[in-house]
Protein backbone atom coordinates (compact mmCIF):
# COMPACT_ATOMS: atom_id res chain seq x y z
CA UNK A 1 11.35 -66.57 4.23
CA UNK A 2 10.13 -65.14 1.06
CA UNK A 3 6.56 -65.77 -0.34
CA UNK A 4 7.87 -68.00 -3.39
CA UNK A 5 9.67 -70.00 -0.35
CA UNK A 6 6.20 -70.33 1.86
CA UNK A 7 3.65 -71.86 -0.60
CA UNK A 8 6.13 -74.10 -2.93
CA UNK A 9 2.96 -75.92 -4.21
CA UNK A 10 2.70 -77.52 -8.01
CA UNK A 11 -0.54 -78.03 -9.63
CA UNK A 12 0.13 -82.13 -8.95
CA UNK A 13 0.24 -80.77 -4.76
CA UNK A 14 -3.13 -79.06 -5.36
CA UNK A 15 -4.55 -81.71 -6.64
CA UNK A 16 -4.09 -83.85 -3.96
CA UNK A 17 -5.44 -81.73 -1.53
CA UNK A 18 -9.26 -81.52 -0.22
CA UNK A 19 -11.14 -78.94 -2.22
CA UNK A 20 -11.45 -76.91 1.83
CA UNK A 21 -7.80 -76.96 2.28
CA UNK A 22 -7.17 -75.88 -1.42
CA UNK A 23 -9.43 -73.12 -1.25
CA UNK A 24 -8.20 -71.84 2.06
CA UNK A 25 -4.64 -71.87 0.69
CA UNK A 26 -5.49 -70.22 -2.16
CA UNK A 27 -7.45 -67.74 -0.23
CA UNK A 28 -4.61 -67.04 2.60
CA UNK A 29 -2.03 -66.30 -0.33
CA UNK A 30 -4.34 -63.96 -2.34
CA UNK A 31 -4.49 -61.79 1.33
CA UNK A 32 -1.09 -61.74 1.54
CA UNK A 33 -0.38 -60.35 -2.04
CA UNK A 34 -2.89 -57.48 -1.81
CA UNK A 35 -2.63 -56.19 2.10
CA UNK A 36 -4.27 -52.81 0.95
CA UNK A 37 -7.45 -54.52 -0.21
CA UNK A 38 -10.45 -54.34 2.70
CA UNK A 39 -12.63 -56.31 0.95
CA UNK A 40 -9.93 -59.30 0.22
CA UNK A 41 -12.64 -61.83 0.63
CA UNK A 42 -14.94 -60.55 -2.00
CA UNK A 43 -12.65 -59.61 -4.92
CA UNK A 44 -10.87 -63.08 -4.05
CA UNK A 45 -14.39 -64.73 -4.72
CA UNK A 46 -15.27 -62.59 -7.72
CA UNK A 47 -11.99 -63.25 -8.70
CA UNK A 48 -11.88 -67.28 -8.05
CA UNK A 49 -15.31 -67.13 -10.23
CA UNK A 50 -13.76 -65.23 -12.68
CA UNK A 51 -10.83 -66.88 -13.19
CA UNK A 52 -11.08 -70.63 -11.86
CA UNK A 53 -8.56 -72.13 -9.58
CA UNK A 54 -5.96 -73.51 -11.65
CA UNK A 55 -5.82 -69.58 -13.16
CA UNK A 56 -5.58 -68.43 -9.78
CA UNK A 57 -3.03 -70.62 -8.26
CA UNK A 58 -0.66 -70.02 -11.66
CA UNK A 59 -1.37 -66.12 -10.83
CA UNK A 60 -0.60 -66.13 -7.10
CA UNK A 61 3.14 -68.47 -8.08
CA UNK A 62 4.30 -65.57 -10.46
CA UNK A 63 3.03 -62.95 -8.28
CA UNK A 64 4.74 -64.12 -6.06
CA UNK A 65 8.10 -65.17 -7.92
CA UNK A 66 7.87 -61.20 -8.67
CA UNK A 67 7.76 -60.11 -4.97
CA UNK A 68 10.64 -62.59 -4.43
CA UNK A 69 12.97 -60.92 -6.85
CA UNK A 70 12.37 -57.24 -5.82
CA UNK A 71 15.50 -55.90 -3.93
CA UNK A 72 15.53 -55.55 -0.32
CA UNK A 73 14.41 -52.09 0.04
CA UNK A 74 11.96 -52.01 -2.28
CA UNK A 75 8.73 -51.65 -0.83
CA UNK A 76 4.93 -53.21 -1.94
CA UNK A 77 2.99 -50.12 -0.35
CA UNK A 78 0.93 -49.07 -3.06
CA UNK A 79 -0.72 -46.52 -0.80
């Protein structure tokens, strides 16, 4: 399944959701779109402070409609 396919959440969905679960959501897909960052935890909370959760959840959706229309061999090792 692709990542657009996994976390098919609207704004409405988030909103209905405890602030935990939203956070941990939010959190879990942030990991998954940067698997070369170590220190995912901290530059997700500098970046949830930064940015506020609406901004995040709208960044993590097109992220992640971009991953979903890269061809099959292409590859998201930035190393």
């Amino acid at each position: 399944m692709e990542p657009s396919q996994t976390h098919k959440r609207t704004h409405s969905k988030l909103n209905e959701d405890t602030d935990e679960t939203r956070m941990m959501d939010l959190r879990s897909r942030f990991k998954k779109m940067h698997p070369l960052d170590l220190q995912s935890d901290e530059s997700f909370n500098l970046f949830f402070e930064d940015a506020e959760e609406h901004l995040v959840s709208k960044y993590l959706h097109d992220l992640e409609q971009f991953f979903s229309r890269l061809p099959p061999n292409a590859t998201r090792d930035l190393s």
